[in-house]
PDB file of N, CA and C in Angstrom:
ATOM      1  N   UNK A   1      74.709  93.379 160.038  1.00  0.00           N
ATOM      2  CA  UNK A   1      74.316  92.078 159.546  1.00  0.00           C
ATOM      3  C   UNK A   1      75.544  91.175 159.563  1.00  0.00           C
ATOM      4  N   UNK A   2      75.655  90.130 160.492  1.00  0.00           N
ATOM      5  CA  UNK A   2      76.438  89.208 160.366  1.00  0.00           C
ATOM      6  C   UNK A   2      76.854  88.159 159.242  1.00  0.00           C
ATOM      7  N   UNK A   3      77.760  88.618 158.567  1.00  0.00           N
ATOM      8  CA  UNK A   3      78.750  87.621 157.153  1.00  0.00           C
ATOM      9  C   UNK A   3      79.025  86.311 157.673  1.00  0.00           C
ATOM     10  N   UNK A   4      78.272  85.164 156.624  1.00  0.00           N
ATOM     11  CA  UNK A   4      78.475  84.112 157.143  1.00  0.00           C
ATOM     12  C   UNK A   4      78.997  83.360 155.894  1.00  0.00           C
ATOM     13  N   UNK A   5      79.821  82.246 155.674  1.00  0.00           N
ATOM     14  CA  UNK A   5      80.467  81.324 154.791  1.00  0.00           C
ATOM     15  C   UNK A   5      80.245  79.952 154.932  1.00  0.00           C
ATOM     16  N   UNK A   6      80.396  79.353 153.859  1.00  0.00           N
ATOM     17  CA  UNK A   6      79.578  78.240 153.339  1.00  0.00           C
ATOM     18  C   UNK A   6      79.267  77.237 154.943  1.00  0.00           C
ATOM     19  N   UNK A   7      81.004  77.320 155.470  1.00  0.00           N
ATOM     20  CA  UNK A   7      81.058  76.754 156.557  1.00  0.00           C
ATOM     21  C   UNK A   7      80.034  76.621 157.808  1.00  0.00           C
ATOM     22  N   UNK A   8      79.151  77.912 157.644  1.00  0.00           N
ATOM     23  CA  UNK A   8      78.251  78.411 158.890  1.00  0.00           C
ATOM     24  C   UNK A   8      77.081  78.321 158.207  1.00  0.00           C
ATOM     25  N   UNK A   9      76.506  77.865 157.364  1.00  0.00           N
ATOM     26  CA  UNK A   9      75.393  77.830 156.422  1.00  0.00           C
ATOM     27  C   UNK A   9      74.324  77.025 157.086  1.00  0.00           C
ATOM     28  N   UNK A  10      75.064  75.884 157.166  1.00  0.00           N
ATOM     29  CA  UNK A  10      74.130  74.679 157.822  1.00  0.00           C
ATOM     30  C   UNK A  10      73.703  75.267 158.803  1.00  0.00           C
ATOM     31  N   UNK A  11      74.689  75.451 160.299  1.00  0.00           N
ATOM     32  CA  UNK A  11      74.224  76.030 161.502  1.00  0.00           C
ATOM     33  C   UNK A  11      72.985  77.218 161.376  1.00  0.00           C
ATOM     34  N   UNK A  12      73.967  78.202 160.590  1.00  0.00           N
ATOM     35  CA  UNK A  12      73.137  79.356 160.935  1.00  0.00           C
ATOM     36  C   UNK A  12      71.806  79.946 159.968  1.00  0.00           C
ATOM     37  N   UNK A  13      71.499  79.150 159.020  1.00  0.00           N
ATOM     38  CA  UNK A  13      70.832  79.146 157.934  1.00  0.00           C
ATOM     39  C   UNK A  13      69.365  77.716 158.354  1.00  0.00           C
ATOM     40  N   UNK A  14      69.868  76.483 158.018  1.00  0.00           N
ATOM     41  CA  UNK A  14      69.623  75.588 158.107  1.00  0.00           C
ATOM     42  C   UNK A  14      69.166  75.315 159.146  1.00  0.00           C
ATOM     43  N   UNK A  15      69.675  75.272 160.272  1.00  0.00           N
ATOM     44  CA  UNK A  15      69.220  74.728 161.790  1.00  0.00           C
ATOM     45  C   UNK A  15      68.790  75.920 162.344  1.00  0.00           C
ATOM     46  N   UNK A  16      68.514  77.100 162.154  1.00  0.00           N
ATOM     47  CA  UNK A  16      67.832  78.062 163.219  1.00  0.00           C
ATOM     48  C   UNK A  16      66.129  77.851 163.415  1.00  0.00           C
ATOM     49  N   UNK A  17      66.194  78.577 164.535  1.00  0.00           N
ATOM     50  CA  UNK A  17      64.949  78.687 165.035  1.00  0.00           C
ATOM     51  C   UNK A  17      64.120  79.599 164.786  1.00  0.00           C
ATOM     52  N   UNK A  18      64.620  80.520 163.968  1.00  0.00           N
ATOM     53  CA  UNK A  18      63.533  81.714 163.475  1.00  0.00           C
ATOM     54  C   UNK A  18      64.036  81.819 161.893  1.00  0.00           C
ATOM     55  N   UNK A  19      63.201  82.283 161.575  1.00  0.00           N
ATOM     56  CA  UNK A  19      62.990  82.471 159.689  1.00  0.00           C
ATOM     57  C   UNK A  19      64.527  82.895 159.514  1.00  0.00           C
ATOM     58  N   UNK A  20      64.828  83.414 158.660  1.00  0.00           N
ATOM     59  CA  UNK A  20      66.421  83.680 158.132  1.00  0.00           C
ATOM     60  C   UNK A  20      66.116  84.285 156.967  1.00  0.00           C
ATOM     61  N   UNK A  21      66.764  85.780 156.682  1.00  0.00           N
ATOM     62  CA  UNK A  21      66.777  86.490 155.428  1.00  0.00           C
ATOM     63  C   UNK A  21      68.135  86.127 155.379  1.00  0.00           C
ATOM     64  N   UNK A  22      68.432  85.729 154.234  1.00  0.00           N
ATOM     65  CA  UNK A  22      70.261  85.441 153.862  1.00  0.00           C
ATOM     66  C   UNK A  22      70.149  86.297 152.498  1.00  0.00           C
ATOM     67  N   UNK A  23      70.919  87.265 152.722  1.00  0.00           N
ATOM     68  CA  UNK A  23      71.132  88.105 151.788  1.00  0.00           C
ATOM     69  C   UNK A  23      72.861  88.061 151.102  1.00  0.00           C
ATOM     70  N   UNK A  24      72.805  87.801 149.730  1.00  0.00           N
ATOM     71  CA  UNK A  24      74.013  87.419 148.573  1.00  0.00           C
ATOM     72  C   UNK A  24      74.545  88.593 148.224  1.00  0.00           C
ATOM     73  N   UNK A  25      75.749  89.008 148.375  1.00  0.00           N
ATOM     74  CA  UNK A  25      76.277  90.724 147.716  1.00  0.00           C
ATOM     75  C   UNK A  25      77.644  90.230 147.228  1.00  0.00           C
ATOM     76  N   UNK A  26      78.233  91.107 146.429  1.00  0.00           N
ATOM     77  CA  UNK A  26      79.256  91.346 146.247  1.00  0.00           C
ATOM     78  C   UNK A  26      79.884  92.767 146.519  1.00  0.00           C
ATOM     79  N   UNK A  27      80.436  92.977 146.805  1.00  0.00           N
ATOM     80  CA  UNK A  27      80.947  94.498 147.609  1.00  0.00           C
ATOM     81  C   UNK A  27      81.580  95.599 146.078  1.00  0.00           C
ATOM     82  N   UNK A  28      81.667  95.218 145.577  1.00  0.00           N
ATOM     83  CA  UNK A  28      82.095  95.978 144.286  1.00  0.00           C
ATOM     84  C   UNK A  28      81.182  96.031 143.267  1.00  0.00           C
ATOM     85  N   UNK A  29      79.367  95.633 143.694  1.00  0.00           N
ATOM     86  CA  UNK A  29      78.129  95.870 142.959  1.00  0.00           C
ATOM     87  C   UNK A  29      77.690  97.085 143.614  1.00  0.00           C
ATOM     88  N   UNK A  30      77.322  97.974 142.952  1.00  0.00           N
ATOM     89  CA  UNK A  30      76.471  99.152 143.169  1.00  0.00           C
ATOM     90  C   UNK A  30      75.496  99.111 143.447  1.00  0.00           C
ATOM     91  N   UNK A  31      74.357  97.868 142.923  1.00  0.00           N
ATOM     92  CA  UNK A  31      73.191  97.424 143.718  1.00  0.00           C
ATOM     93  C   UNK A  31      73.474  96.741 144.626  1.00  0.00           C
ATOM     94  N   UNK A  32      74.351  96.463 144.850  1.00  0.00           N
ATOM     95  CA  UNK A  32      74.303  95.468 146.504  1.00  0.00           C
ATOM     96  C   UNK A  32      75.043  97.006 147.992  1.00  0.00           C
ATOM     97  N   UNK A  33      75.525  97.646 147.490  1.00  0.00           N
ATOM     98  CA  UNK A  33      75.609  98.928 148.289  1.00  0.00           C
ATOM     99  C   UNK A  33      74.499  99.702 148.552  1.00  0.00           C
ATOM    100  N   UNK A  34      73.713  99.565 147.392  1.00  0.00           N
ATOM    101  CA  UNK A  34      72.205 100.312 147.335  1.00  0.00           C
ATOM    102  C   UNK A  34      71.659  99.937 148.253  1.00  0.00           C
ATOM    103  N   UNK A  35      71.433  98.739 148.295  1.00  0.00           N
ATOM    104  CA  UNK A  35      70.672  98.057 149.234  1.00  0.00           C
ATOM    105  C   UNK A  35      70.864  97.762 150.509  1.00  0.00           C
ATOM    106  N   UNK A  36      72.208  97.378 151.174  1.00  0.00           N
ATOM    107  CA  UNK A  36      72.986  97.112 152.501  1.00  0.00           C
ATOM    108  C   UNK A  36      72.053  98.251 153.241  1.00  0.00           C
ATOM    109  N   UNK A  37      72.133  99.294 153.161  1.00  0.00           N
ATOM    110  CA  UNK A  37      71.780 100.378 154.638  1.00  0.00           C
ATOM    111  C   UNK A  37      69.890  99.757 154.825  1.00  0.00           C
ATOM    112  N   UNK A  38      69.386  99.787 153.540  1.00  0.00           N
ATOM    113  CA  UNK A  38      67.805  99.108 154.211  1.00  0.00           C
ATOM    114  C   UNK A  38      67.815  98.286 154.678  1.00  0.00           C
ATOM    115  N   UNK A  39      68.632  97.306 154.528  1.00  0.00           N
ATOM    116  CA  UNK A  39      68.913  96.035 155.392  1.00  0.00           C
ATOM    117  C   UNK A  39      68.981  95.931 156.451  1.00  0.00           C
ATOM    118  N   UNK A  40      69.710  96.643 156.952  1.00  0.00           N
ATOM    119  CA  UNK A  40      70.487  96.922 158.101  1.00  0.00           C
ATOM    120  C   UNK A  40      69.539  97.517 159.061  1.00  0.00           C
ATOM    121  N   UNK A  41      68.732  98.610 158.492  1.00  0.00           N
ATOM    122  CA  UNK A  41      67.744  98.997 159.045  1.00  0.00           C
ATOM    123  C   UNK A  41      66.287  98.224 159.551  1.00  0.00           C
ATOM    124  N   UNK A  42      65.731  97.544 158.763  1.00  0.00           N
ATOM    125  CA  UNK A  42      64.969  96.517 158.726  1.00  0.00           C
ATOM    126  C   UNK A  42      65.256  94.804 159.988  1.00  0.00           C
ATOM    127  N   UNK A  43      66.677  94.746 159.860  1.00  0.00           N
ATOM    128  CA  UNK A  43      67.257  93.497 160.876  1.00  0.00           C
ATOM    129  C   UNK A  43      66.871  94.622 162.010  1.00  0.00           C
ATOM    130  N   UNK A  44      67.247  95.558 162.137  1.00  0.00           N
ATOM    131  CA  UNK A  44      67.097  95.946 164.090  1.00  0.00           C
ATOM    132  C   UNK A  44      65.732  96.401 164.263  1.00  0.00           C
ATOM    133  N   UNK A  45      64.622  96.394 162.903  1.00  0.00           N
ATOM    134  CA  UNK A  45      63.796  96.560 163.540  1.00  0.00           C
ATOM    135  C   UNK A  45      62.819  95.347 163.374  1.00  0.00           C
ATOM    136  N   UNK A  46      63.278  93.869 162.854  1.00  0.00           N
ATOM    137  CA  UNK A  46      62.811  92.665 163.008  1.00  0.00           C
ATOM    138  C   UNK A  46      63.507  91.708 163.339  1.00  0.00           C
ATOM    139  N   UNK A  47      64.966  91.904 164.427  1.00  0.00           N
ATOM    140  CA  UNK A  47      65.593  91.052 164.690  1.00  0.00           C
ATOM    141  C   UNK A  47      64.892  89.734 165.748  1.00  0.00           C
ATOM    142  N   UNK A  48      64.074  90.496 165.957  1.00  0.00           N
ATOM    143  CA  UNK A  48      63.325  89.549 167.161  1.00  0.00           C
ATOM    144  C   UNK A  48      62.724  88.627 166.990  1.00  0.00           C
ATOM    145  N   UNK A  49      62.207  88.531 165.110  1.00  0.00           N
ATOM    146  CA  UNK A  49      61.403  87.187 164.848  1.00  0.00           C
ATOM    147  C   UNK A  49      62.519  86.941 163.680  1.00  0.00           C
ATOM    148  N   UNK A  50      63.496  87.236 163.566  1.00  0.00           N
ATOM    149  CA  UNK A  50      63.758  87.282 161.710  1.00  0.00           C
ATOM    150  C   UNK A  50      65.554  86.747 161.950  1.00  0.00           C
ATOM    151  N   UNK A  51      66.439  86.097 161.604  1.00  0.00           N
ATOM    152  CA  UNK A  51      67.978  86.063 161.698  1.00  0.00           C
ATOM    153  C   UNK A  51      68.052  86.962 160.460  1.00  0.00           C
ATOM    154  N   UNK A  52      69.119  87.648 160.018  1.00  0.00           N
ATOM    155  CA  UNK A  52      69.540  88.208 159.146  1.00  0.00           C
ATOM    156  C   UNK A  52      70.933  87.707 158.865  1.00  0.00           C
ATOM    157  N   UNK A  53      71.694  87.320 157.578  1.00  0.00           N
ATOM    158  CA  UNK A  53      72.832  86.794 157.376  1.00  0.00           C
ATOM    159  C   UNK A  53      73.627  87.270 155.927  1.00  0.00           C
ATOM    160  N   UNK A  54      74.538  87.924 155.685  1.00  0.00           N
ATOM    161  CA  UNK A  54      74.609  87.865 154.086  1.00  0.00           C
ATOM    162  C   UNK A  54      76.397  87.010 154.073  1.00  0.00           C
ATOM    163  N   UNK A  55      76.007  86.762 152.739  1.00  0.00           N
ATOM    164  CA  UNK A  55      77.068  85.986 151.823  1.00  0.00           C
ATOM    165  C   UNK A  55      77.537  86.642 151.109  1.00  0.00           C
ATOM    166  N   UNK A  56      79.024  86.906 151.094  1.00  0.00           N
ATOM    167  CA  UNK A  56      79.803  87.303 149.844  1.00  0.00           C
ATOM    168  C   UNK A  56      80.041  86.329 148.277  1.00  0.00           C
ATOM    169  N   UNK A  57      79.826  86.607 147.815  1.00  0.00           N
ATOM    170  CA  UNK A  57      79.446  85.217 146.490  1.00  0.00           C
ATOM    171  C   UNK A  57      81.016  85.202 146.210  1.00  0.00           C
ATOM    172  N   UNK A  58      82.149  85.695 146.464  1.00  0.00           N
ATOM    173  CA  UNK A  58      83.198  85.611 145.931  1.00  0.00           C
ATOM    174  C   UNK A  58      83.490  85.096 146.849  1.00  0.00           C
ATOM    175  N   UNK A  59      83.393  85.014 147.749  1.00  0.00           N
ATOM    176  CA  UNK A  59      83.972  83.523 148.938  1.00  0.00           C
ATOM    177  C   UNK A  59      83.005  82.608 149.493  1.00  0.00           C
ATOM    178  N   UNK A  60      81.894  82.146 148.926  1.00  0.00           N
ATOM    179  CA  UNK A  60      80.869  81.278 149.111  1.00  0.00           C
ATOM    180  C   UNK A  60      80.271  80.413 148.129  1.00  0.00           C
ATOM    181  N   UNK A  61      81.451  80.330 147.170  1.00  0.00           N
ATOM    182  CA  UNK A  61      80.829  79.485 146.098  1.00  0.00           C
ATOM    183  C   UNK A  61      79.973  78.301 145.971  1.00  0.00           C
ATOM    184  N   UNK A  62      80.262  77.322 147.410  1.00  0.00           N
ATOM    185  CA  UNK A  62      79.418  76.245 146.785  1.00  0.00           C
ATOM    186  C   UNK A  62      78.086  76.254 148.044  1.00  0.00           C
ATOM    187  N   UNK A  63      77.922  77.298 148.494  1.00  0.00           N
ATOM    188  CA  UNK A  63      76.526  78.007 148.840  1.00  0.00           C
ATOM    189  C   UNK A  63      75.578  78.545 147.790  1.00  0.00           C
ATOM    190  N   UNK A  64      76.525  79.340 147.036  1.00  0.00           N
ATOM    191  CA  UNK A  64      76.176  80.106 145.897  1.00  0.00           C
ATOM    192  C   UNK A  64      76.064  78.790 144.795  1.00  0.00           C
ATOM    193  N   UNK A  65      76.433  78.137 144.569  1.00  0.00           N
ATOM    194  CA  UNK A  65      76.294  77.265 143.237  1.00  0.00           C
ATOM    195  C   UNK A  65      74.973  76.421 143.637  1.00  0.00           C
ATOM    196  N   UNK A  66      74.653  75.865 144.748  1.00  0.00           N
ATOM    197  CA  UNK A  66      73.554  74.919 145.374  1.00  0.00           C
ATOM    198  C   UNK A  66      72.491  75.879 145.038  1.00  0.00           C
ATOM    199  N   UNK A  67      72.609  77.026 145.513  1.00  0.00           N
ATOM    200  CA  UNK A  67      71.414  77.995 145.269  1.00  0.00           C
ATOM    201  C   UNK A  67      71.144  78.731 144.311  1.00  0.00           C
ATOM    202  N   UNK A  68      71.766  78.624 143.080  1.00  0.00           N
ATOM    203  CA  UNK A  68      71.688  78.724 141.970  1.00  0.00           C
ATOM    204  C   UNK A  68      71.927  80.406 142.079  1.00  0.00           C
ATOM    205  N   UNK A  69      73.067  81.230 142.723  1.00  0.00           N
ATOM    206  CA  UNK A  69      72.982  82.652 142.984  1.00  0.00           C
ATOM    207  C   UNK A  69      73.846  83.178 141.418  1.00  0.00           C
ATOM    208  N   UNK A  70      73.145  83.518 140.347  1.00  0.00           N
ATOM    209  CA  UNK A  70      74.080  84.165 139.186  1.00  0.00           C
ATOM    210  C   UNK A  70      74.070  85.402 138.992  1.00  0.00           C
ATOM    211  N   UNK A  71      73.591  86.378 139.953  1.00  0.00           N
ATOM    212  CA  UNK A  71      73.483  87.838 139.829  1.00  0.00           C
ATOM    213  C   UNK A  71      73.518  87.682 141.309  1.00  0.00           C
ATOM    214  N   UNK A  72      73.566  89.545 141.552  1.00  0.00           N
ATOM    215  CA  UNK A  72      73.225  90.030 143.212  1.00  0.00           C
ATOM    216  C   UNK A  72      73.140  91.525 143.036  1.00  0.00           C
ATOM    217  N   UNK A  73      72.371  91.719 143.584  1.00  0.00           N
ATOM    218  CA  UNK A  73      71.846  91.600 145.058  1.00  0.00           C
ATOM    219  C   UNK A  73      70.849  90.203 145.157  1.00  0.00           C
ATOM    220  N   UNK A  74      71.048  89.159 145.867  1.00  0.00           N
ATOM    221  CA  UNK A  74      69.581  88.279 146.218  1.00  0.00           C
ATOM    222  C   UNK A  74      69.323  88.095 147.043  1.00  0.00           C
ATOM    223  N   UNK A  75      68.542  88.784 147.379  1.00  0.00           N
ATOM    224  CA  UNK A  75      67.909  87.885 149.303  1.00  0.00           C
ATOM    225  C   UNK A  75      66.979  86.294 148.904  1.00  0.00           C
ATOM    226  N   UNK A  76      67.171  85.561 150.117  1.00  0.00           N
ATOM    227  CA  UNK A  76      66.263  84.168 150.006  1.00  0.00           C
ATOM    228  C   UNK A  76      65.842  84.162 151.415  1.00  0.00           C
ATOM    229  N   UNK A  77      64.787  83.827 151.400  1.00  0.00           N
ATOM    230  CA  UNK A  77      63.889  83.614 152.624  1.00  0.00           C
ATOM    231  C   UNK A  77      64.106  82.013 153.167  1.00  0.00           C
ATOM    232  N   UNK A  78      64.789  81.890 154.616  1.00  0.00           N
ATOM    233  CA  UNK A  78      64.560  79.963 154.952  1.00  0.00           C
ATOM    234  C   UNK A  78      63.382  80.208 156.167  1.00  0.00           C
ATOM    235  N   UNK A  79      62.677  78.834 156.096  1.00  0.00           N
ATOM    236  CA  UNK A  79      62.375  78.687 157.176  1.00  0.00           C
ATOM    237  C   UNK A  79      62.216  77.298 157.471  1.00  0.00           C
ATOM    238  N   UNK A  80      61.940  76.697 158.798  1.00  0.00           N
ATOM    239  CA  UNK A  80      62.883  75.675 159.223  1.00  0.00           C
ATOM    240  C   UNK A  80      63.610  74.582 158.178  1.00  0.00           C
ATOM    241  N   UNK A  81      64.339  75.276 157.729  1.00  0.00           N
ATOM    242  CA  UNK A  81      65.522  74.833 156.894  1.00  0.00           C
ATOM    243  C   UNK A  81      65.456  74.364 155.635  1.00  0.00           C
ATOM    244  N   UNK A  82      64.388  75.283 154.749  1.00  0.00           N
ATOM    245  CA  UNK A  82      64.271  75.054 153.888  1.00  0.00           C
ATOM    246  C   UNK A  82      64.031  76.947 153.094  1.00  0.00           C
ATOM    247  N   UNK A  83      64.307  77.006 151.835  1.00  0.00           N
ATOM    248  CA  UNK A  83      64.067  78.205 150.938  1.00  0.00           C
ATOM    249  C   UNK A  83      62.496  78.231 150.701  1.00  0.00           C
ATOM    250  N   UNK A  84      62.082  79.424 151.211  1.00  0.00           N
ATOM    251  CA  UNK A  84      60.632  79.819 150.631  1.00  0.00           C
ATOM    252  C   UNK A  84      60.031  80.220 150.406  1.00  0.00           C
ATOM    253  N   UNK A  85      61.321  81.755 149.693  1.00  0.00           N
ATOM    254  CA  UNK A  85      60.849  82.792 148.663  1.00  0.00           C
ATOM    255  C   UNK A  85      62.188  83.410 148.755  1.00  0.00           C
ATOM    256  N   UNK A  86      62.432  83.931 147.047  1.00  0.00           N
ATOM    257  CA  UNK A  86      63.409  85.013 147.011  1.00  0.00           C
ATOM    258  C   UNK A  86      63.345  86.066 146.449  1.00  0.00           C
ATOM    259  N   UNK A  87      64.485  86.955 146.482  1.00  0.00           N
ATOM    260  CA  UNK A  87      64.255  88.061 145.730  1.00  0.00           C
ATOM    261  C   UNK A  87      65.508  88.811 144.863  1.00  0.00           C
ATOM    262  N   UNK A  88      65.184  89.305 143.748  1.00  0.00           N
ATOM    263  CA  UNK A  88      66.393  89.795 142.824  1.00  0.00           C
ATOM    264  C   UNK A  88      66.488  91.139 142.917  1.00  0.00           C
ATOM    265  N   UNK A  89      67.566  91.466 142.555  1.00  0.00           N
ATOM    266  CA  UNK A  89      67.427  92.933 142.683  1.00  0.00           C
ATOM    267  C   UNK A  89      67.527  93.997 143.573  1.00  0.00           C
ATOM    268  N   UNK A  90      68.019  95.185 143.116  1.00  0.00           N
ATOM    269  CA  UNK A  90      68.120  96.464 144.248  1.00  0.00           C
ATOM    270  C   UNK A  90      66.691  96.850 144.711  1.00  0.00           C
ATOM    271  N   UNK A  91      66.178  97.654 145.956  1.00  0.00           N
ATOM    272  CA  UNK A  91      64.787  97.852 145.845  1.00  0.00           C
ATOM    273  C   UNK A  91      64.967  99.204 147.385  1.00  0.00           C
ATOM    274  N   UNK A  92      64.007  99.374 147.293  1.00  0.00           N
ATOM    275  CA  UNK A  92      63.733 100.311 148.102  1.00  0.00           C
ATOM    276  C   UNK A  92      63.336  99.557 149.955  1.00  0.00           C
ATOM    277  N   UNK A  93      63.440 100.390 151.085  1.00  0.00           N
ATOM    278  CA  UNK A  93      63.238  99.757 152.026  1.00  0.00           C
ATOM    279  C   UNK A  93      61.620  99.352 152.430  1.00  0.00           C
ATOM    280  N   UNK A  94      60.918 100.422 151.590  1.00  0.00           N
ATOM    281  CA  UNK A  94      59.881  99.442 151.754  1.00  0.00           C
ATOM    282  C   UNK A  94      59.068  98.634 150.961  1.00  0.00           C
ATOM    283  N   UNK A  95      59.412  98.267 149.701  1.00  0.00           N
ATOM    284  CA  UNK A  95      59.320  96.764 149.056  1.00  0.00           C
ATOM    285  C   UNK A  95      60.462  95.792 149.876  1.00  0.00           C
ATOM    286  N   UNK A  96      61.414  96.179 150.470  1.00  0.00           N
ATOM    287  CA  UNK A  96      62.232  95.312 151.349  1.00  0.00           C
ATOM    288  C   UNK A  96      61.636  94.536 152.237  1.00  0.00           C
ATOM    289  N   UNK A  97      61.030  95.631 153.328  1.00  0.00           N
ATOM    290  CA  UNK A  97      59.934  95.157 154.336  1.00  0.00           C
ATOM    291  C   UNK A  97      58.497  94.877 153.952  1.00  0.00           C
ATOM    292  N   UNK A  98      57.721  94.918 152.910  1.00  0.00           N
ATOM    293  CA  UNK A  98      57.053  94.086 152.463  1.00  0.00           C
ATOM    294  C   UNK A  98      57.127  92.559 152.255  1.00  0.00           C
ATOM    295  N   UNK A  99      58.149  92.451 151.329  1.00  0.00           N
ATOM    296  CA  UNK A  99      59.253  91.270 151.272  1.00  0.00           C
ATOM    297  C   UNK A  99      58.928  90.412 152.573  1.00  0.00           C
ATOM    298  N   UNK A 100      59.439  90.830 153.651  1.00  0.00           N
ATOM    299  CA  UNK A 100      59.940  90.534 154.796  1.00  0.00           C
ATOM    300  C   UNK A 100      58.223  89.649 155.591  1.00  0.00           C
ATOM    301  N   UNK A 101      57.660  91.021 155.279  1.00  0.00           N
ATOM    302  CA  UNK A 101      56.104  90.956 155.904  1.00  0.00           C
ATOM    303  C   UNK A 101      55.561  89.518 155.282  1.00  0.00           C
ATOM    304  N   UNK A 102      55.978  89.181 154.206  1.00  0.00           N
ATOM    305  CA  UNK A 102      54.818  88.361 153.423  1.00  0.00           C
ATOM    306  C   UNK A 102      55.707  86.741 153.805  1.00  0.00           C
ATOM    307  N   UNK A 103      56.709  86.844 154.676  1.00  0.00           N
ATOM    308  CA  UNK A 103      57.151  85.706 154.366  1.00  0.00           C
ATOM    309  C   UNK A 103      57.996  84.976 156.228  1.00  0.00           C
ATOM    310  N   UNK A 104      57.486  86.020 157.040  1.00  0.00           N
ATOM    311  CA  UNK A 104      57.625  86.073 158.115  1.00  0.00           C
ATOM    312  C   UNK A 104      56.623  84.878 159.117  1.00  0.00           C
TER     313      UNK A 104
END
C-alpha cells in the first residue's frame, strides 16, 4: 500500500479516477499492525476498481486535522473527491472486505 502525505492528498485522494480507501495508522499502534496485512491483501485483490493509500498521522497532520482523524486505525472511503463512509477500528479481513463491498 502506497504512503502518501498531506502533499499528495489532493492528487491522489481527491482527483482520482477510481474510489480510494485511505487508510490512517500510526506504526507504534497495535491495532493499526493488526490490521495492515488484511489490507494489503484485499488492495491486490481489488486494485483494479479501488486506489488504496495510507497516512501516517504523525506526519500528516493537517490531512488528519481536516478529517477530523483522533484515533487509528481509520479507513475513509473517497469517491470522486469527496468522503463517503468510514471506519474505526481494528477488524478482521472480512468485515474489511465487506466494508469495501458496500462502498465500491
Amino acid at each position: 500500500m502506497e504512503k502518501i502525505r498531506d502533499c499528495d492528498f489532493k492528487e491522489k485522494v481527491l482527483e482520482s479516477s477510481k474510489p480510494v480507501l485511505l487508510y490512517f495508522f500510526s506504526p507504534l499502534q497495535v491495532p493499526c499492525l493488526l490490521v495492515e496485512n488484511p489490507l494489503e491483501s484485499l488492495e491486490k485483490a481489488y486494485s483494479d476498481r479501488l486506489d488504496f493509500y495510507k497516512m501516517d498521522i504523525n506526519e500528516c497532520v493537517d490531512t488528519c486535522l481536516k478529517y477530523s482523524v483522533l484515533s487509528v486505525p481509520k479507513m475513509m472511503f473517497f469517491r470522486d473527491g469527496r468522503e463517503v463512509a468510514e471506519r474505526m477500528g481494528s477488524a478482521s479481513s472480512s468485515v474489511l472486505e465487506s466494508f469495501i463491498k458496500a462502498h465500491i
